[in-house]
N, C-alpha and C. Protein backbone atom coordinates (compact mmCIF):
# COMPACT_ATOMS: atom_id res chain seq x y z
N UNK A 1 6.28 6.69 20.99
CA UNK A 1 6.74 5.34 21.11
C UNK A 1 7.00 5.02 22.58
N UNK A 2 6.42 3.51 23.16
CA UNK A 2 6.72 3.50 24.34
C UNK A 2 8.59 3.13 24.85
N UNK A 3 8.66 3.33 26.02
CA UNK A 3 10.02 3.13 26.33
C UNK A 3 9.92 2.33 27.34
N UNK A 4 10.85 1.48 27.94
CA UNK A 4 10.41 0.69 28.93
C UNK A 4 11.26 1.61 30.09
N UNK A 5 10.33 1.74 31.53
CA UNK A 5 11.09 2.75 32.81
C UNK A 5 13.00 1.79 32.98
N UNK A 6 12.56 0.25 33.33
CA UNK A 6 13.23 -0.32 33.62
C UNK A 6 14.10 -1.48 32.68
N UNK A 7 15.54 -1.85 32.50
CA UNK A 7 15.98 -2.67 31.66
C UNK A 7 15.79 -4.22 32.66
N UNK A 8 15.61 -4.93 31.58
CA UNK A 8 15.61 -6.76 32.24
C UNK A 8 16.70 -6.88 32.27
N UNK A 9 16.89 -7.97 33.47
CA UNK A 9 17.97 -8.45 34.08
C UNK A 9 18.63 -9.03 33.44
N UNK A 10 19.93 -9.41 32.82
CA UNK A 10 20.28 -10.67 32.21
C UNK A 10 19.86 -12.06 32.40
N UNK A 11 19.68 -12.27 34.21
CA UNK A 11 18.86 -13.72 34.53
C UNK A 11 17.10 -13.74 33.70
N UNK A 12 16.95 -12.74 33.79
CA UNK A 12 15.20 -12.44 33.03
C UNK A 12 15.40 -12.92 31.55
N UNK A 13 16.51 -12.41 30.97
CA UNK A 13 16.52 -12.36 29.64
C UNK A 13 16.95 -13.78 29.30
N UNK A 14 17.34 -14.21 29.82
CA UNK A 14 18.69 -15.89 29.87
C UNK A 14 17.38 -17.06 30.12
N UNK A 15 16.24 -16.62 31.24
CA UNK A 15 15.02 -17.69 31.39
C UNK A 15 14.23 -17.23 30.35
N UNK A 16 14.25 -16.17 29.29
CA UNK A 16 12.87 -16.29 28.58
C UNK A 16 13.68 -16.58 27.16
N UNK A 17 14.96 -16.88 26.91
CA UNK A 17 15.50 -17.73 26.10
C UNK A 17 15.65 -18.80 26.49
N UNK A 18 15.35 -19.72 27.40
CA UNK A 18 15.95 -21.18 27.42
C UNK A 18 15.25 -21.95 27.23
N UNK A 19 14.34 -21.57 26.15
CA UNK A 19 13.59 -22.51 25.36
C UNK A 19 14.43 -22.99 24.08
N UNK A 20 15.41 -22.34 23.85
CA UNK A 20 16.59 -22.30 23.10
C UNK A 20 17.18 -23.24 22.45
N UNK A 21 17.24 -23.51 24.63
CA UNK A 21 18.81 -24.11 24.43
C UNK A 21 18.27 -25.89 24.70
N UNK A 22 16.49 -25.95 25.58
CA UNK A 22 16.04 -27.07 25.53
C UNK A 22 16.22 -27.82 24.49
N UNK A 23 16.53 -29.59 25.06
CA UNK A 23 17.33 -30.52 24.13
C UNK A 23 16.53 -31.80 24.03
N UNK A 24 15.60 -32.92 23.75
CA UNK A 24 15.29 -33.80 24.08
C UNK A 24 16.80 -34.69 24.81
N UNK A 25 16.93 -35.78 25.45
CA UNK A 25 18.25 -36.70 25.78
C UNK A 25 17.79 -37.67 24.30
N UNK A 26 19.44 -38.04 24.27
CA UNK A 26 19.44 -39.01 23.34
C UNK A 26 19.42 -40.29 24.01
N UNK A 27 19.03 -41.66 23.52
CA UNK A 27 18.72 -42.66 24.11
C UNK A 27 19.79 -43.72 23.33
N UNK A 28 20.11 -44.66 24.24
CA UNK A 28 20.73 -46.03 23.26
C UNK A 28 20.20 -47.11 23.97
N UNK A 29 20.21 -47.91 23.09
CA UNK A 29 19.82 -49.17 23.36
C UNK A 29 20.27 -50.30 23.91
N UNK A 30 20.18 -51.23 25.20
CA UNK A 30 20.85 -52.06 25.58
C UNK A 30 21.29 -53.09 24.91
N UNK A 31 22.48 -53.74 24.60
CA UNK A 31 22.55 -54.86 23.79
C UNK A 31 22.21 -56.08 24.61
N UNK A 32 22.20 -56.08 25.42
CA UNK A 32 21.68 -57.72 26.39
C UNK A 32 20.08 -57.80 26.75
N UNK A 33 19.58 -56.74 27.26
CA UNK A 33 18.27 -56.29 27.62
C UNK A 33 17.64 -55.87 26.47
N UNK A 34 17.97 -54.99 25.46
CA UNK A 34 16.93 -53.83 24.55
C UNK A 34 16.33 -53.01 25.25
N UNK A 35 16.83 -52.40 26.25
CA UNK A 35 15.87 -51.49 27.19
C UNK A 35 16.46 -49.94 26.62
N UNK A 36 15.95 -48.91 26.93
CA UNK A 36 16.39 -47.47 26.23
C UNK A 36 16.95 -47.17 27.41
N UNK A 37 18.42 -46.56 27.37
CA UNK A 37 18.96 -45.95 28.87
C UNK A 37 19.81 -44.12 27.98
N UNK A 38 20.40 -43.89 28.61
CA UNK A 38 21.05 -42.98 28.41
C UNK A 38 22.83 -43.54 27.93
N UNK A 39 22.92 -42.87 27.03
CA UNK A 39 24.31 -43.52 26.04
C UNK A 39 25.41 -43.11 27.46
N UNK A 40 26.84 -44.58 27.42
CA UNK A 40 27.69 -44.48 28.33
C UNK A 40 27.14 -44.66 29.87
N UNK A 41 26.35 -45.16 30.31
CA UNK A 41 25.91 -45.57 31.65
C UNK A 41 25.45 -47.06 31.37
N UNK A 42 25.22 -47.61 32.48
CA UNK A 42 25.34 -48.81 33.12
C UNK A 42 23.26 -49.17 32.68
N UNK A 43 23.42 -50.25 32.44
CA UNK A 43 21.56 -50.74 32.19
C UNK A 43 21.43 -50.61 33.56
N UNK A 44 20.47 -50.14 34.09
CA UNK A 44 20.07 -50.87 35.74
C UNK A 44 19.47 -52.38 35.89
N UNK A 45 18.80 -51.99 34.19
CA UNK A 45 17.68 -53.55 34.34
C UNK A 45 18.36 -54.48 34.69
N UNK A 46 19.74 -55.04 34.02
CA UNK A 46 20.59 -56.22 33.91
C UNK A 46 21.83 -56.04 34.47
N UNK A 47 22.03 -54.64 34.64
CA UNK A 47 23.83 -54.48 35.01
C UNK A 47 24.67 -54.27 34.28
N UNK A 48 24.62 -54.44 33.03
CA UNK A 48 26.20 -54.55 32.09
C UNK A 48 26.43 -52.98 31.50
N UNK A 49 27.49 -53.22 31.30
CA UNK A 49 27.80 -52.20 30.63
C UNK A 49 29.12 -52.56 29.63
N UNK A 50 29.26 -52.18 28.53
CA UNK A 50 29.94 -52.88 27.46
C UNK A 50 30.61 -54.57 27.51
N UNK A 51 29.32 -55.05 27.50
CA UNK A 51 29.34 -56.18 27.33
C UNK A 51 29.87 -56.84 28.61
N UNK A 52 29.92 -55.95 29.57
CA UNK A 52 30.89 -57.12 31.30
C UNK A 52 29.58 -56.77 32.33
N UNK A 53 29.66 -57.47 33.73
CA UNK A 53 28.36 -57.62 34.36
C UNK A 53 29.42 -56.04 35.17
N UNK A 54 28.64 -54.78 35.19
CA UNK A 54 29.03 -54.26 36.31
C UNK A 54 28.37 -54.24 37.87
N UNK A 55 26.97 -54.19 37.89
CA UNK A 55 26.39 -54.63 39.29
C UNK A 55 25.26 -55.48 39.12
N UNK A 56 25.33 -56.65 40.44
CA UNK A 56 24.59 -58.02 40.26
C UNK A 56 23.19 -56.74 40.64
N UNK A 57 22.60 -56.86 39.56
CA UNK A 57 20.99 -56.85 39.93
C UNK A 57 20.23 -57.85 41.03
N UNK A 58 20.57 -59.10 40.96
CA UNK A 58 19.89 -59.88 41.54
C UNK A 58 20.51 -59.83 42.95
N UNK A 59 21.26 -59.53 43.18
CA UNK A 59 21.62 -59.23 44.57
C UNK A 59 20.38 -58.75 45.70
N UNK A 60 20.09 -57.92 45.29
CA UNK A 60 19.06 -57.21 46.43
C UNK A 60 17.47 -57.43 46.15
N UNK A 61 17.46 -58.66 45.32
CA UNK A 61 15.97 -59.14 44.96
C UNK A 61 15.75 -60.57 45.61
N UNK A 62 14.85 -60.68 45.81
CA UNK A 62 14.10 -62.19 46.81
C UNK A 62 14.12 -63.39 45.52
N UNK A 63 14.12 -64.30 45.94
CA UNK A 63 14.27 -65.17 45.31
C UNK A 63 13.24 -65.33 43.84
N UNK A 64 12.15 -64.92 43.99
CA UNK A 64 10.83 -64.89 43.25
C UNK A 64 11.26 -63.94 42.32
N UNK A 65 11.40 -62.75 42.99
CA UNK A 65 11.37 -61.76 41.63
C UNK A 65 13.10 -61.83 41.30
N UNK A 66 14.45 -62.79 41.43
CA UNK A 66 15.29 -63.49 40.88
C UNK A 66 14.78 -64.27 39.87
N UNK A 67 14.52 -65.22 40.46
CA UNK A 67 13.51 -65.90 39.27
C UNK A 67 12.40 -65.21 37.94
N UNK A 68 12.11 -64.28 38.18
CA UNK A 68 11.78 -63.71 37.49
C UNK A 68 11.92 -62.76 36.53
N UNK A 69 13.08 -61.82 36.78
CA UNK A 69 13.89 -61.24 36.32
C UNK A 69 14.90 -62.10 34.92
N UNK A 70 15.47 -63.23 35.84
CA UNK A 70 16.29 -63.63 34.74
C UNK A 70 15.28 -64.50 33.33
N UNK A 71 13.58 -64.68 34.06
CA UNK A 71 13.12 -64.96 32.91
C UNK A 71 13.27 -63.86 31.65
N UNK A 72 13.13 -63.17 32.30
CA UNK A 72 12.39 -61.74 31.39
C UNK A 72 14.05 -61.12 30.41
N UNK A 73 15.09 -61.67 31.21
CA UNK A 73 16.63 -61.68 30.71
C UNK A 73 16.52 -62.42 29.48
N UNK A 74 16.01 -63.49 29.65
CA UNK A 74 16.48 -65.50 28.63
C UNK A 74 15.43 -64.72 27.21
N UNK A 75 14.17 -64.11 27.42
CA UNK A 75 13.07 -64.32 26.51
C UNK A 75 13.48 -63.29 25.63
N UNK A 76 13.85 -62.07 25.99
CA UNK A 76 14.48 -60.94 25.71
C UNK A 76 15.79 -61.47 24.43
N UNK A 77 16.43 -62.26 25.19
CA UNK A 77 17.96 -62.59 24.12
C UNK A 77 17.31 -63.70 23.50
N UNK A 78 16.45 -64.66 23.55
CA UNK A 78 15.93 -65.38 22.67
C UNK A 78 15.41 -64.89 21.56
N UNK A 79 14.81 -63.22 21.53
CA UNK A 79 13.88 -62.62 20.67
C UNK A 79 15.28 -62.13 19.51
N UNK A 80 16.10 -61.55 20.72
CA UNK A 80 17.21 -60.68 20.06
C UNK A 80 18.11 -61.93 18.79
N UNK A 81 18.26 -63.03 19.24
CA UNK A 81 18.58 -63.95 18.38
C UNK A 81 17.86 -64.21 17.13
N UNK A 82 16.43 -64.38 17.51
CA UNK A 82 15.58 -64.65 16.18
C UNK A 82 15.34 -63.55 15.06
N UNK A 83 16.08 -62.71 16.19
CA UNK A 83 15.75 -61.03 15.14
C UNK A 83 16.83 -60.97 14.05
N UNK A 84 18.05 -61.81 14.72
CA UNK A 84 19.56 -61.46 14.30
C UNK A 84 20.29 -60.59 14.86
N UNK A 85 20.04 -59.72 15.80
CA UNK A 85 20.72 -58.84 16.22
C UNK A 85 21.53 -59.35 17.68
């Protein structure tokens, strides 16, 4: 029977299990946007976070893509209305 000369490292043994411990992230859904973010953080798309504005998105955008943005805001909660949600 073979024997192995040398024992694996614990770090050796710990990387050829951490297929293990791999997790997909769980996702939630924005209620103002519908965009998928990570549960308990801030949307980037829109800013809010439980329902209050925490950072102006439109701040550091040119007037055009302002304008544009808050379209893509209005059509978004128009949908979310007709959905009921």
């Amino acid at each position: 029977m073979a024997v192995p000369k040398n024992n694996h490292t614990s770090s050796r043994k710990n990387r050829r299990r951490m297929h293990l411990y791999v997790r997909s992230t769980a996702l939630a859904i924005c209620p103002k946007c519908k965009k998928s973010l990570r549960p308990h953080t801030v949307c980037l798309s829109c800013g809010f976070y439980k329902g209050k504005e925490v950072i102006n998105v439109f701040k550091k955008l040119t007037k055009k893509e302002q304008k544009q943005k808050q379209k893509e805001i209005k059509t978004a909660e128009k949908e979310n209305k007709k959905q009921g949600i």
